[in-house]
Structures are given as structure tokens and as C-alpha cells.
N, C-alpha and C. Protein backbone atom coordinates (compact mmCIF):
# COMPACT_ATOMS: atom_id res chain seq x y z
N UNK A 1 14.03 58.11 9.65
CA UNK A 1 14.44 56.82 10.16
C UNK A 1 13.55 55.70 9.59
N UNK A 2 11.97 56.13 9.62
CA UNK A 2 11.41 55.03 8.94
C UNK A 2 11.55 54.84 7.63
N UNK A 3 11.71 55.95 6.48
CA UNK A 3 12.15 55.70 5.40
C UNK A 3 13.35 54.58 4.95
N UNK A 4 14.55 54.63 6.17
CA UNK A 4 15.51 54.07 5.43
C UNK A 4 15.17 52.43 6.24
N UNK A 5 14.92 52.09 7.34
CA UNK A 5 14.42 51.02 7.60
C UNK A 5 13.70 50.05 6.35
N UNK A 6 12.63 51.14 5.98
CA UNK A 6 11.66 50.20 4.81
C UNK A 6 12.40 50.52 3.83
N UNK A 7 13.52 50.99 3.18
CA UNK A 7 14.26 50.35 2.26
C UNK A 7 15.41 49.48 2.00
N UNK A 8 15.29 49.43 3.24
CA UNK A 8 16.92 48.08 3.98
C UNK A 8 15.96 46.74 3.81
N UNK A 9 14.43 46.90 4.39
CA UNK A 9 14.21 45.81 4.76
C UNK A 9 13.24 45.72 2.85
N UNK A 10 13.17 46.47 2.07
CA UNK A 10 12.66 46.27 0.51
C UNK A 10 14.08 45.42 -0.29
N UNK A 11 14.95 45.93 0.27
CA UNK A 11 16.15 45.21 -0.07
C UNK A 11 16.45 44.28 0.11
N UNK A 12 16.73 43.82 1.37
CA UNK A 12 16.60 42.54 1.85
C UNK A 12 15.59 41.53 0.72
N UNK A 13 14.56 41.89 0.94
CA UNK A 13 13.39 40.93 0.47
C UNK A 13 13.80 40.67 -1.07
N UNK A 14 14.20 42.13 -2.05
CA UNK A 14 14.66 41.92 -3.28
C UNK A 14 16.00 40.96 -3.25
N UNK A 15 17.01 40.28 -2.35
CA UNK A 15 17.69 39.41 -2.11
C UNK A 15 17.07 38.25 -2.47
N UNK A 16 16.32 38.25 -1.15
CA UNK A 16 15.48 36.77 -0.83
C UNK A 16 15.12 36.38 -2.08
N UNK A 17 13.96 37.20 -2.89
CA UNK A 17 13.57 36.71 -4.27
C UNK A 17 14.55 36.13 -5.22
N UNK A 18 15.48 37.40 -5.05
CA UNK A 18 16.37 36.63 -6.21
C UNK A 18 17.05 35.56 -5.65
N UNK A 19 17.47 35.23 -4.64
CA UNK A 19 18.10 33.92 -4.42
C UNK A 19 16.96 32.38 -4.80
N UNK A 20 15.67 33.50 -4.74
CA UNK A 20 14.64 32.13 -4.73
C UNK A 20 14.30 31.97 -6.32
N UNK A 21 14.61 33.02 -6.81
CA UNK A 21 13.89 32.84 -8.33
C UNK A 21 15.23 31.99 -9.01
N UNK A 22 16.44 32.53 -8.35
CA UNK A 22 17.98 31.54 -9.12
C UNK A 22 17.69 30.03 -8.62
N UNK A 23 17.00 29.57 -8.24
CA UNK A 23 17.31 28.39 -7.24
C UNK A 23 18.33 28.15 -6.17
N UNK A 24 18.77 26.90 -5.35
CA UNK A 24 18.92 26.28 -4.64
C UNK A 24 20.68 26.50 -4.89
N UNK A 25 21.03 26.52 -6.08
CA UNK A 25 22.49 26.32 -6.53
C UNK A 25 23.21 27.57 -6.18
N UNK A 26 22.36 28.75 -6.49
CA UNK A 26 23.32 30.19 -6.62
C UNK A 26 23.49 30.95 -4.75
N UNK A 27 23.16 29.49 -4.30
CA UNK A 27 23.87 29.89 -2.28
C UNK A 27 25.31 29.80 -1.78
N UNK A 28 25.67 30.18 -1.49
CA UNK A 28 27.20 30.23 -1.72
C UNK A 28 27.81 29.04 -1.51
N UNK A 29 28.11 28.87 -3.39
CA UNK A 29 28.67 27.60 -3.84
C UNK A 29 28.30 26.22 -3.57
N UNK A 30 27.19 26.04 -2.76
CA UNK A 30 27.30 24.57 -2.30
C UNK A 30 26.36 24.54 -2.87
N UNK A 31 26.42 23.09 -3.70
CA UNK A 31 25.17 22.83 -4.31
C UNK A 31 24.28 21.17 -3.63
N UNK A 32 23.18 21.51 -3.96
CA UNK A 32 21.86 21.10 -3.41
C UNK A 32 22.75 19.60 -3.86
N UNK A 33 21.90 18.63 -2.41
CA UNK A 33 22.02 17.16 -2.81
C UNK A 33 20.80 16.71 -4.33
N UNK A 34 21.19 15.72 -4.59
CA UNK A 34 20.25 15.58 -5.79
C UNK A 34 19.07 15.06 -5.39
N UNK A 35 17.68 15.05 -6.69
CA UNK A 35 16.44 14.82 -6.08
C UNK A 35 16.26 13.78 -6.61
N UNK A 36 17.03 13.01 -7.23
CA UNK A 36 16.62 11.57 -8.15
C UNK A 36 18.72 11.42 -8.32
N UNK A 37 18.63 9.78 -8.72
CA UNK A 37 19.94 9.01 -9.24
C UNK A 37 19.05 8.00 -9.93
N UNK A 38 19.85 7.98 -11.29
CA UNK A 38 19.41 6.73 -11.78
C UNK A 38 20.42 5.84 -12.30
N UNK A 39 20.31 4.66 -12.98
CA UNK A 39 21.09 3.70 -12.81
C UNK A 39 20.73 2.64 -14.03
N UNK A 40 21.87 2.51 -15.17
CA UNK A 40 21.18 1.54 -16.19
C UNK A 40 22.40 0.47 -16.32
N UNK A 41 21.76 -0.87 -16.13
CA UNK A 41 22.07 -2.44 -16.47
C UNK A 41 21.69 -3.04 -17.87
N UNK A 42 22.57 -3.56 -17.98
CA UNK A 42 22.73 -4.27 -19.45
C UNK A 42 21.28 -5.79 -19.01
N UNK A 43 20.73 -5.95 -20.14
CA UNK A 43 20.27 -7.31 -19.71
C UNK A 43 20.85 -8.67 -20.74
N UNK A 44 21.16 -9.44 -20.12
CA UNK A 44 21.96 -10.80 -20.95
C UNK A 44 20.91 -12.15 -20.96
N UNK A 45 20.96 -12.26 -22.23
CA UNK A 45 20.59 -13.25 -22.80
C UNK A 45 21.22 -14.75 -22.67
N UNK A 46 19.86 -15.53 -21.96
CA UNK A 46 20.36 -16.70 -21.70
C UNK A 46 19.95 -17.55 -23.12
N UNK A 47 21.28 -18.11 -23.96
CA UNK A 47 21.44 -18.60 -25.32
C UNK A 47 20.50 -19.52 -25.18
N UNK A 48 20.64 -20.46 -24.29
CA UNK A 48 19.93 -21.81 -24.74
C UNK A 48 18.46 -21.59 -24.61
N UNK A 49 18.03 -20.31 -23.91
CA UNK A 49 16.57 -20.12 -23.92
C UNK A 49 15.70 -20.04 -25.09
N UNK A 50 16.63 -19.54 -26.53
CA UNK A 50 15.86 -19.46 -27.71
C UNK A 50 15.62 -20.47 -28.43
N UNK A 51 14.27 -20.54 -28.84
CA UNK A 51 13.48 -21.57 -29.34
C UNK A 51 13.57 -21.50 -30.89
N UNK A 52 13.24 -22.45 -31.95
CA UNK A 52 13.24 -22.07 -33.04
C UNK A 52 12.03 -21.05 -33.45
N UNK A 53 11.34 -20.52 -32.97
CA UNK A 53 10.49 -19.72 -33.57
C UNK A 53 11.60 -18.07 -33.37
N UNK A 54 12.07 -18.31 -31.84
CA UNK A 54 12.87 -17.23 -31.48
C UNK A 54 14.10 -17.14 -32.93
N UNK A 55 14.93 -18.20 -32.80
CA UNK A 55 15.69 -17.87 -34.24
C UNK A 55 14.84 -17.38 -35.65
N UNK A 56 13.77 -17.80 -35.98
CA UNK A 56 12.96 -17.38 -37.26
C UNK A 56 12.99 -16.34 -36.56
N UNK A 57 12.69 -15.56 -35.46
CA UNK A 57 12.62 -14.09 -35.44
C UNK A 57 13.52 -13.19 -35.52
N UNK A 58 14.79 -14.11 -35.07
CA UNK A 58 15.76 -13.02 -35.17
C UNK A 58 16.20 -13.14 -36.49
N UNK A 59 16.03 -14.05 -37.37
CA UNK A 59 16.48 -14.01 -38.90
C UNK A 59 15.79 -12.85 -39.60
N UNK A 60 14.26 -13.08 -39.19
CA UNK A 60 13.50 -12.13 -40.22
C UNK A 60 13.83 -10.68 -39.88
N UNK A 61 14.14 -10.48 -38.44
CA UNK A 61 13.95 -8.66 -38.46
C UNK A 61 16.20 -8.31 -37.59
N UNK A 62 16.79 -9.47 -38.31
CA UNK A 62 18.09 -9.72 -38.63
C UNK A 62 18.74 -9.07 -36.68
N UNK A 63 17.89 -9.94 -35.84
CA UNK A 63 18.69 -9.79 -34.34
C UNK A 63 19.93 -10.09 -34.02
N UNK A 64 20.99 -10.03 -34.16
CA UNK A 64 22.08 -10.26 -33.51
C UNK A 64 22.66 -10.59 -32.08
N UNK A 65 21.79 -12.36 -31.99
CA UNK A 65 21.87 -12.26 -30.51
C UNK A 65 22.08 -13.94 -30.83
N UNK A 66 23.33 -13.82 -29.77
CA UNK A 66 23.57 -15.77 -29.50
C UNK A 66 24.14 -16.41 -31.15
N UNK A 67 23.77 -15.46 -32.35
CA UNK A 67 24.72 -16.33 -33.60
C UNK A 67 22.61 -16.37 -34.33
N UNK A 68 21.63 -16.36 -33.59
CA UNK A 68 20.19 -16.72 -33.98
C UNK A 68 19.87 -16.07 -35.59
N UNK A 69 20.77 -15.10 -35.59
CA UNK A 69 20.21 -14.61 -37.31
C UNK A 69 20.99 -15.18 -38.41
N UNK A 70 22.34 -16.16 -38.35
CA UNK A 70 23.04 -16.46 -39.06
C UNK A 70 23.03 -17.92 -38.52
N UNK A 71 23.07 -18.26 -37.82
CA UNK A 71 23.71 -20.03 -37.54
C UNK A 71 22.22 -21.04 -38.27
N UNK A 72 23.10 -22.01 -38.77
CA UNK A 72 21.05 -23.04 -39.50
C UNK A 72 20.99 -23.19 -38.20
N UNK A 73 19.71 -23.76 -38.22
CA UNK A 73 18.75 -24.13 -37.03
C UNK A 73 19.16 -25.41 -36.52
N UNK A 74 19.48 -26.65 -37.67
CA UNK A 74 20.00 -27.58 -37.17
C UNK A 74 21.75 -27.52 -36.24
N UNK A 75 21.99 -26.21 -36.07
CA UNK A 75 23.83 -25.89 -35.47
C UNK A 75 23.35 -25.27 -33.87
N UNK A 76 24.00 -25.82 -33.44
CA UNK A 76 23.78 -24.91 -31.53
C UNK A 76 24.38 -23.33 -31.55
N UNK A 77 23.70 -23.09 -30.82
CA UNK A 77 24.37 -20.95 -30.93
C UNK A 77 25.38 -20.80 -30.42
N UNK A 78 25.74 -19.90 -30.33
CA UNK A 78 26.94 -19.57 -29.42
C UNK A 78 26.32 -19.43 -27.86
N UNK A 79 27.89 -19.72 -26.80
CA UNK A 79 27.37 -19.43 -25.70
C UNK A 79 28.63 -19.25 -25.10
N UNK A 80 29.10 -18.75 -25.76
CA UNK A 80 30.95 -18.59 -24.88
C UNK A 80 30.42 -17.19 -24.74
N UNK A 81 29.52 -16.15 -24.73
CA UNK A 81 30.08 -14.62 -23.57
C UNK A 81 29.52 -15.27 -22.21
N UNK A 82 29.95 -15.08 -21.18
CA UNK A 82 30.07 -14.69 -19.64
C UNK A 82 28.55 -14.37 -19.88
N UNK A 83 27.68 -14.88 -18.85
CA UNK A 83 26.44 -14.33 -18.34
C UNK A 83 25.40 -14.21 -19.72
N UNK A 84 26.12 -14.05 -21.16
CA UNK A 84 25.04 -13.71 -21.90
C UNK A 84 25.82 -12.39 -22.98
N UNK A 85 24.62 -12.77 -24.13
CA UNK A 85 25.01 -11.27 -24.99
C UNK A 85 23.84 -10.16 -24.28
N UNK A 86 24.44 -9.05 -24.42
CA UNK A 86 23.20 -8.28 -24.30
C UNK A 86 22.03 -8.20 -25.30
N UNK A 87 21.20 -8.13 -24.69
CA UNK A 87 19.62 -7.63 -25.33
C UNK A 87 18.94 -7.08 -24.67
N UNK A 88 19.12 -6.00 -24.74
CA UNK A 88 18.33 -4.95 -23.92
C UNK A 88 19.34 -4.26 -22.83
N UNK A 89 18.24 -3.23 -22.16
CA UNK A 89 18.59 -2.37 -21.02
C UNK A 89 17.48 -2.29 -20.05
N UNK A 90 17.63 -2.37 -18.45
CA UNK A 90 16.88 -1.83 -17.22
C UNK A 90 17.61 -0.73 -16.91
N UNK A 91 16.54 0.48 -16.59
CA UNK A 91 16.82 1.70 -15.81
C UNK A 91 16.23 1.51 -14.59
N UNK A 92 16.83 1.75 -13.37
CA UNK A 92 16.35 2.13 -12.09
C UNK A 92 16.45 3.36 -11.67
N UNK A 93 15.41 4.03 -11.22
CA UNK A 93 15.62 5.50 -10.65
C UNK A 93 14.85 5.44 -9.57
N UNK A 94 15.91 6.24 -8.49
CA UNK A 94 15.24 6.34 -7.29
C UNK A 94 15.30 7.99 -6.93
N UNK A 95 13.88 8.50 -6.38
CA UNK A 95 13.50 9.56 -6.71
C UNK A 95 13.05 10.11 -5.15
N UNK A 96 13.55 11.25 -4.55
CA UNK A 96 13.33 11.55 -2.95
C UNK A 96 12.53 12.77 -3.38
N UNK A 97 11.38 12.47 -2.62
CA UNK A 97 10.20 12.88 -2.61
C UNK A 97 9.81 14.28 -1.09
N UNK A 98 10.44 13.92 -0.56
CA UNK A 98 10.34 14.25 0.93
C UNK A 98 9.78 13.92 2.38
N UNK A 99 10.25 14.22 3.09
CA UNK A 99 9.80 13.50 4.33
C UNK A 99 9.99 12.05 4.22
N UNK A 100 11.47 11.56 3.88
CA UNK A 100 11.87 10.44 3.70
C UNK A 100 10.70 9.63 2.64
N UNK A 101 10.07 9.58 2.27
CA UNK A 101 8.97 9.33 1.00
C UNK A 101 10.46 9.08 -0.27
N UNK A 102 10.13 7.88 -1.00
CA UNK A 102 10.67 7.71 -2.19
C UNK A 102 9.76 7.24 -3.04
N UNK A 103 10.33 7.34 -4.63
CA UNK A 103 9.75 6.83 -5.32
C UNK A 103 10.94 5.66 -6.30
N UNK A 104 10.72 5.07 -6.30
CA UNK A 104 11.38 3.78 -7.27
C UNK A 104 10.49 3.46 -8.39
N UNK A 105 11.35 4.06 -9.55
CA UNK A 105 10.56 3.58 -11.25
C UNK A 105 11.75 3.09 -11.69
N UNK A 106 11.21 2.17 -12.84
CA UNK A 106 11.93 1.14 -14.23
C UNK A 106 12.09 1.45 -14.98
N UNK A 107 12.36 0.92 -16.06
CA UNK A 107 12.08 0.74 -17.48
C UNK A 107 13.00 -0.31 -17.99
N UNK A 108 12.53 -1.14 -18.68
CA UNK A 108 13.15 -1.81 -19.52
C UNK A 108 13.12 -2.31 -20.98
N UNK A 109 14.10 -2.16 -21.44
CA UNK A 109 13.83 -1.98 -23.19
C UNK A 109 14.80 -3.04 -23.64
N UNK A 110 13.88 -3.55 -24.97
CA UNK A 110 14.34 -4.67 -25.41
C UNK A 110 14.95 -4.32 -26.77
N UNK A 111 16.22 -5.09 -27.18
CA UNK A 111 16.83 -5.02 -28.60
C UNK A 111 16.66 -6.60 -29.14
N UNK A 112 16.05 -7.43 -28.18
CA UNK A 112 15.73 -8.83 -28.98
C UNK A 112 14.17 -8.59 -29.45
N UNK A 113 13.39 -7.96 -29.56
CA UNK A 113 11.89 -8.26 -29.78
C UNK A 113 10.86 -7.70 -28.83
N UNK A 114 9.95 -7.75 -28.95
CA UNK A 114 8.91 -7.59 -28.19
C UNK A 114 8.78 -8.01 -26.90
N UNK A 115 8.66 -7.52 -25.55
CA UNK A 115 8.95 -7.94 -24.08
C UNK A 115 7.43 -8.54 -24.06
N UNK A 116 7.68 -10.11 -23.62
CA UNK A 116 6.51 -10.80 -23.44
C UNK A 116 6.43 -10.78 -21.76
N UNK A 117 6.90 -10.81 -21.02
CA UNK A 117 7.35 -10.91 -19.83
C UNK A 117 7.86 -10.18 -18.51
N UNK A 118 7.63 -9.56 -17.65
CA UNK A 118 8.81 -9.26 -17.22
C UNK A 118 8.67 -9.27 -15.57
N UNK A 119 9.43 -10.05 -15.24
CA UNK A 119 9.43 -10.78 -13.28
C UNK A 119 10.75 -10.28 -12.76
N UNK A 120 10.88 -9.33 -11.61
CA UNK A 120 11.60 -8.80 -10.80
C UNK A 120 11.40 -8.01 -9.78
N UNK A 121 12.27 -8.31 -8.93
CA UNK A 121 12.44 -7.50 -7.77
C UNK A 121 12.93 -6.21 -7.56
N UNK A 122 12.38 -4.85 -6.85
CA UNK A 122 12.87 -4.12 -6.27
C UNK A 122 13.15 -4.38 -5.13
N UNK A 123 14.67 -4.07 -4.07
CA UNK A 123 15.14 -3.94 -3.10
C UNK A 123 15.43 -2.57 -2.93
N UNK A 124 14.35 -2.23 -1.22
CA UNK A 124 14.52 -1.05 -0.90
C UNK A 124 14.91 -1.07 0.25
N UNK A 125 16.02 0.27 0.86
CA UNK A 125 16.35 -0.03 1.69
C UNK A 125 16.72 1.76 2.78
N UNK A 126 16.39 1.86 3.70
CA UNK A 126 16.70 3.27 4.28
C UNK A 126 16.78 3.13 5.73
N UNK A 127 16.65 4.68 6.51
CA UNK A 127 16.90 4.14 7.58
C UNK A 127 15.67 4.18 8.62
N UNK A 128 14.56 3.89 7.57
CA UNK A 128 12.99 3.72 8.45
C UNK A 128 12.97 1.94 8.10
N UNK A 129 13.88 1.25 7.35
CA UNK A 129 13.71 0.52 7.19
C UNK A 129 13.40 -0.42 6.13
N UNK A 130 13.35 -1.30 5.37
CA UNK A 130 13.23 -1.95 3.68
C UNK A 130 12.13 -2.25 3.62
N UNK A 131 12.41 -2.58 2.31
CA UNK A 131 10.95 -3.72 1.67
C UNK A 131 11.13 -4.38 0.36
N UNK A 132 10.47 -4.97 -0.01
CA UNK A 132 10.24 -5.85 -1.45
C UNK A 132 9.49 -5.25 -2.10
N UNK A 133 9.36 -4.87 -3.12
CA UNK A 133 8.47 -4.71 -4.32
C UNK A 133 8.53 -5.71 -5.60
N UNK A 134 7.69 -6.93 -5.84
CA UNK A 134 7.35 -7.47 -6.77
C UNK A 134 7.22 -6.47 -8.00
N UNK A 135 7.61 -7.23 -9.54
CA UNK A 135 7.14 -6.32 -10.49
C UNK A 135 6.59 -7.47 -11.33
N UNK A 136 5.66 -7.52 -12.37
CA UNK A 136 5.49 -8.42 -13.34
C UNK A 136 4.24 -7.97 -13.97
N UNK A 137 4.52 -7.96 -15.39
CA UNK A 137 4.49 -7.14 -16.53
C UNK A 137 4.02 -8.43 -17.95
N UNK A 138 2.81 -8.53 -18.19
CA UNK A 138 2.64 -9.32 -18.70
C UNK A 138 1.76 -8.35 -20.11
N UNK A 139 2.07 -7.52 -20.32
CA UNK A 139 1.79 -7.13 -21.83
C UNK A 139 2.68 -6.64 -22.64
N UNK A 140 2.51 -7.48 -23.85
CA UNK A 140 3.73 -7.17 -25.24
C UNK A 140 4.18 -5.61 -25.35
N UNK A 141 5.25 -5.32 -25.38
CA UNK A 141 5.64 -3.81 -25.90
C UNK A 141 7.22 -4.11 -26.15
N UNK A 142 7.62 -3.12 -26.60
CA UNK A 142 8.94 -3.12 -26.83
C UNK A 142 9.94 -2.27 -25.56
N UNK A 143 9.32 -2.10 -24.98
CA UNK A 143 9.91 -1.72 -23.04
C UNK A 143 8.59 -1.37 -22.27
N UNK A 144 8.77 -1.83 -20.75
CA UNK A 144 8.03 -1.88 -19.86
C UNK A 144 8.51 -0.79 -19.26
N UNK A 145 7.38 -0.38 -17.97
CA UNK A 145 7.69 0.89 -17.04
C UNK A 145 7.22 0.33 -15.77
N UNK A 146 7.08 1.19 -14.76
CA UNK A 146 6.50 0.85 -13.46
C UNK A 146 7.01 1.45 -12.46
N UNK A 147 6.56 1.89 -11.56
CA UNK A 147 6.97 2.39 -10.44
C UNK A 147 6.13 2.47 -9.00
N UNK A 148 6.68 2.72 -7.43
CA UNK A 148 5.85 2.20 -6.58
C UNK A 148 6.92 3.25 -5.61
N UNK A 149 6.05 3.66 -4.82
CA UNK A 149 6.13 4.47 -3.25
C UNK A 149 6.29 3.90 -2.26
N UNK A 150 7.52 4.34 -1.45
CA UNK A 150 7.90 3.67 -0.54
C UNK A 150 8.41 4.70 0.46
N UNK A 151 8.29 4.32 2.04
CA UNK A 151 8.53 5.24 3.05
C UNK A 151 10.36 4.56 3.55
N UNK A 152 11.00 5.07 3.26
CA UNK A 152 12.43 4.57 3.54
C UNK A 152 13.05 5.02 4.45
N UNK A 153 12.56 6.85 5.33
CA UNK A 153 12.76 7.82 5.98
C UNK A 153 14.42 8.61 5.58
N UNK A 154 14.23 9.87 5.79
CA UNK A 154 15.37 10.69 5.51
C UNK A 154 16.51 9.98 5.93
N UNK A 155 18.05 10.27 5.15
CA UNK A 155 19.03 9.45 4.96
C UNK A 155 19.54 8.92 3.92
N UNK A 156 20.25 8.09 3.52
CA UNK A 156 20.84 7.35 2.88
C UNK A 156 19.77 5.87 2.60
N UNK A 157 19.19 6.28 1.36
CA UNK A 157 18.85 4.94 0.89
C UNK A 157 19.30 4.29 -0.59
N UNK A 158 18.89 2.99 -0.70
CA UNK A 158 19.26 2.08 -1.72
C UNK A 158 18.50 1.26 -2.21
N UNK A 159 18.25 0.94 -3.52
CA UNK A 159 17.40 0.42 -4.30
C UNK A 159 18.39 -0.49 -5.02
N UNK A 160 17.46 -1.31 -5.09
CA UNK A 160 18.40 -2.82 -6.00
C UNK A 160 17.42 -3.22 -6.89
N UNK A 161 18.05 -4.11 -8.30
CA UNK A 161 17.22 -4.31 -9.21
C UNK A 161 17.51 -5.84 -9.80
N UNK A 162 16.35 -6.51 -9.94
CA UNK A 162 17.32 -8.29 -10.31
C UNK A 162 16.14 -8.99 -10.67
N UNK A 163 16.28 -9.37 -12.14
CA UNK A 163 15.29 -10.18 -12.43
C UNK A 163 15.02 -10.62 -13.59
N UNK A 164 14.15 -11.54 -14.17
CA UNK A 164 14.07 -11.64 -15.75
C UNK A 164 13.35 -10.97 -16.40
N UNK A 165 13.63 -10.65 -17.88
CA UNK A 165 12.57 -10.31 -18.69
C UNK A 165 12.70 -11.43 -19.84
N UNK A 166 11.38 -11.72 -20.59
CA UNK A 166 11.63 -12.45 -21.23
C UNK A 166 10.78 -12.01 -22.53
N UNK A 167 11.66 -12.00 -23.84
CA UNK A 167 11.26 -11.51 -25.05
C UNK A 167 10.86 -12.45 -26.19
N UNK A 168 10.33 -12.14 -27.23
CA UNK A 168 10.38 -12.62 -27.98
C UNK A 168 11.11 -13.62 -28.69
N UNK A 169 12.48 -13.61 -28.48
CA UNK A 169 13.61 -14.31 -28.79
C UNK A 169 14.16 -14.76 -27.94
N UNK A 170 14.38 -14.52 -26.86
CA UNK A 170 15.01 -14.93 -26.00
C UNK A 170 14.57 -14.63 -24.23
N UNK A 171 15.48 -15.49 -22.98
CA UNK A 171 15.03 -15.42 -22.05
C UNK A 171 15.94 -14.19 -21.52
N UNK A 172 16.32 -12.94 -20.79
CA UNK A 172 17.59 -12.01 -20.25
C UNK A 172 17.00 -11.75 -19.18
N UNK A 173 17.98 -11.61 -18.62
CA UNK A 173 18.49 -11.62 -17.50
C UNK A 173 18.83 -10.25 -16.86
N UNK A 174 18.39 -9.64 -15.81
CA UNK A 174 18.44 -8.39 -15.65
C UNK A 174 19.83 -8.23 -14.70
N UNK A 175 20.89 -7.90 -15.25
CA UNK A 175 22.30 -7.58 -14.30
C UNK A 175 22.10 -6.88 -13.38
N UNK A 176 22.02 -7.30 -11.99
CA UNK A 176 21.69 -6.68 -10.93
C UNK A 176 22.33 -5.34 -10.96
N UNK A 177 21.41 -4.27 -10.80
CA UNK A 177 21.75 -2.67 -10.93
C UNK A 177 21.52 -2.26 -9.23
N UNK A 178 21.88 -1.05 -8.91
CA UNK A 178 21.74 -0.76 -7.60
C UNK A 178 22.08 1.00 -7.45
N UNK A 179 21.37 1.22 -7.27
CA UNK A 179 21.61 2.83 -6.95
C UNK A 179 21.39 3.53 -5.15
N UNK A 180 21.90 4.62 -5.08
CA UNK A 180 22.08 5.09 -3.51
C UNK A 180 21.98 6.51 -3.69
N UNK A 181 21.48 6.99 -2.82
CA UNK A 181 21.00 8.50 -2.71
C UNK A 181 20.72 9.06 -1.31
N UNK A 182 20.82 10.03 -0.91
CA UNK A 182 20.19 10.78 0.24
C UNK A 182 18.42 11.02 0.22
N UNK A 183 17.98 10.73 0.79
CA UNK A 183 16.64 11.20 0.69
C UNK A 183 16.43 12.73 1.88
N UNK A 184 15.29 13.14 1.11
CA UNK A 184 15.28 13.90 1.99
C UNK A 184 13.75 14.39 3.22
């Protein structure tokens, strides 16, 4: 009797492992909420922000933004797209950590030049309650990063993203992005 006990219950356990060594997915069929969503916005270029040094830049390394690598200097740029041409991209990712704990990181990357700049808001939001996170980023690179910890509590939370960056060539505009997730 004790023999077959301790091999029901060696069995068992050889289950357990393997369900633990497959992960979270191979439980019958239902798969795990996710542990991160992320979320990427175009950023638009406000035309009239570029200066003539900004056009000499986009001539020399040939930017395609607002008409700046082709129009003379003495001609106004274009400004008929809606909101802006793009230049660049923001990523938002919001990342559940546990025990309602999040993490909210960036990135933003530039196709006009070098990011001289970059001023925006995170909006966080759950059901322990929100907050603000300031961002601003004042060294040259060709994309910024950043990220900041926040207690949002288990549930349904949301992160929002809105703000400027400002490049070498031009001023853009970060298209408000917004992502939503379960935390856990």
C-alpha cells in the first residue's frame, strides 16, 4: 500500500513540474493575461517651428520633413498635412509588476535629427488611484528612454502619453498614445 501511494504521489509531482517547467500557457487552454502592452505614436512636426539652421540641416543629411531639404530658404514650407509630417516615433509600455506595482517606460526616436529636448507627461491611472509623471530629457541623442514606478493597485490600469520633443530640425509633437492592461 505504501509503495503505490509514493508512486501516485511521485507522479503527481512529475505533473506539477512539468506544468511548471511548460509555463503558464500549457493549463488547459487559457492563456495567462499579459505582463506588459505597449503602444507606439507617430510624432508630428510643427512646420513653422524650423529655423534656417534647421533647413541647412535637413538639406545636408537630405530630411524630408515640411519641403526643408528641397524648398530655397527664401520660400515658406509646406504646412497643409493635419497636425504635422511625421518625424519620429514615442513608445509607451506599461509593465505589471505585481501587487498592483507598475512600471511605465518610453522611448522616443527621432527621423528629423538629433533630440535636443524632450517635455512630457505620463498619465497614470488604476484602481489605487493616478498620478503625473513629468519627463524632460535634456541630452542630445538620436532617441530618449525613461521610465518610473508607480503603485496603481491590481485591476485595470492606463497610461497616457502627450508631449513635445524637440529636435534638431524641428519642434514634434507627441500624438497622444494610451495603453490599458490588467495589472496584477
Amino acid at each position: 500500500m505504501r509503495v503505490r501511494t509514493i508512486t501516485a504521489t511521485l507522479s503527481a509531482l512529475g505533473v506539477v513540474v512539468g506544468l511548471l517547467a511548460t509555463g503558464p500557457t500549457a493549463t488547459a487552454g487559457v492563456s495567462p493575461l499579459p505582463l506588459s502592452e505597449s503602444v507606439s505614436s507617430p510624432l508630428l512636426a510643427d512646420c513653422s517651428s524650423i529655423t534656417g539652421n534647421g533647413r541647412g540641416y535637413a538639406r545636408l543629411h537630405d530630411i524630408a520633413l515640411c519641403g526643408a531639404d528641397t524648398i530655397p530658404p527664401d520660400e515658406p514650407l509646406r504646412v497643409e498635412a493635419v497636425g504635422g509630417e511625421e518625424c519620429g516615433s514615442a513608445t509607451l509600455t506599461l509593465t505589471s509588476r505585481g501587487g498592483g506595482l507598475a512600471t511605465v517606460a518610453w522611448r522616443v526616436a527621432s527621423t528629423s535629427g538629433p533630440i535636443l529636448d524632450v517635455e512630457f507627461d505620463a498619465s497614470l491611472s488604476g484602481r489605487a488611484g493616478g498620478s503625473m509623471r513629468r519627463f524632460s530629457v535634456r541630452e542630445p541623442s538620436l532617441h530618449a528612454t525613461g521610465s518610473s514606478v508607480a503603485l496603481l493597485g491590481s485591476g485595470q490600469a492606463t497610461a497616457t502619453l502627450s508631449g513635445t520633443v524637440e529636435t534638431f530640425t524641428a519642434t514634434c509633437r507627441i500624438a497622444p498614445a494610451s495603453v490599458r492592461m490588467h495589472l496584477r
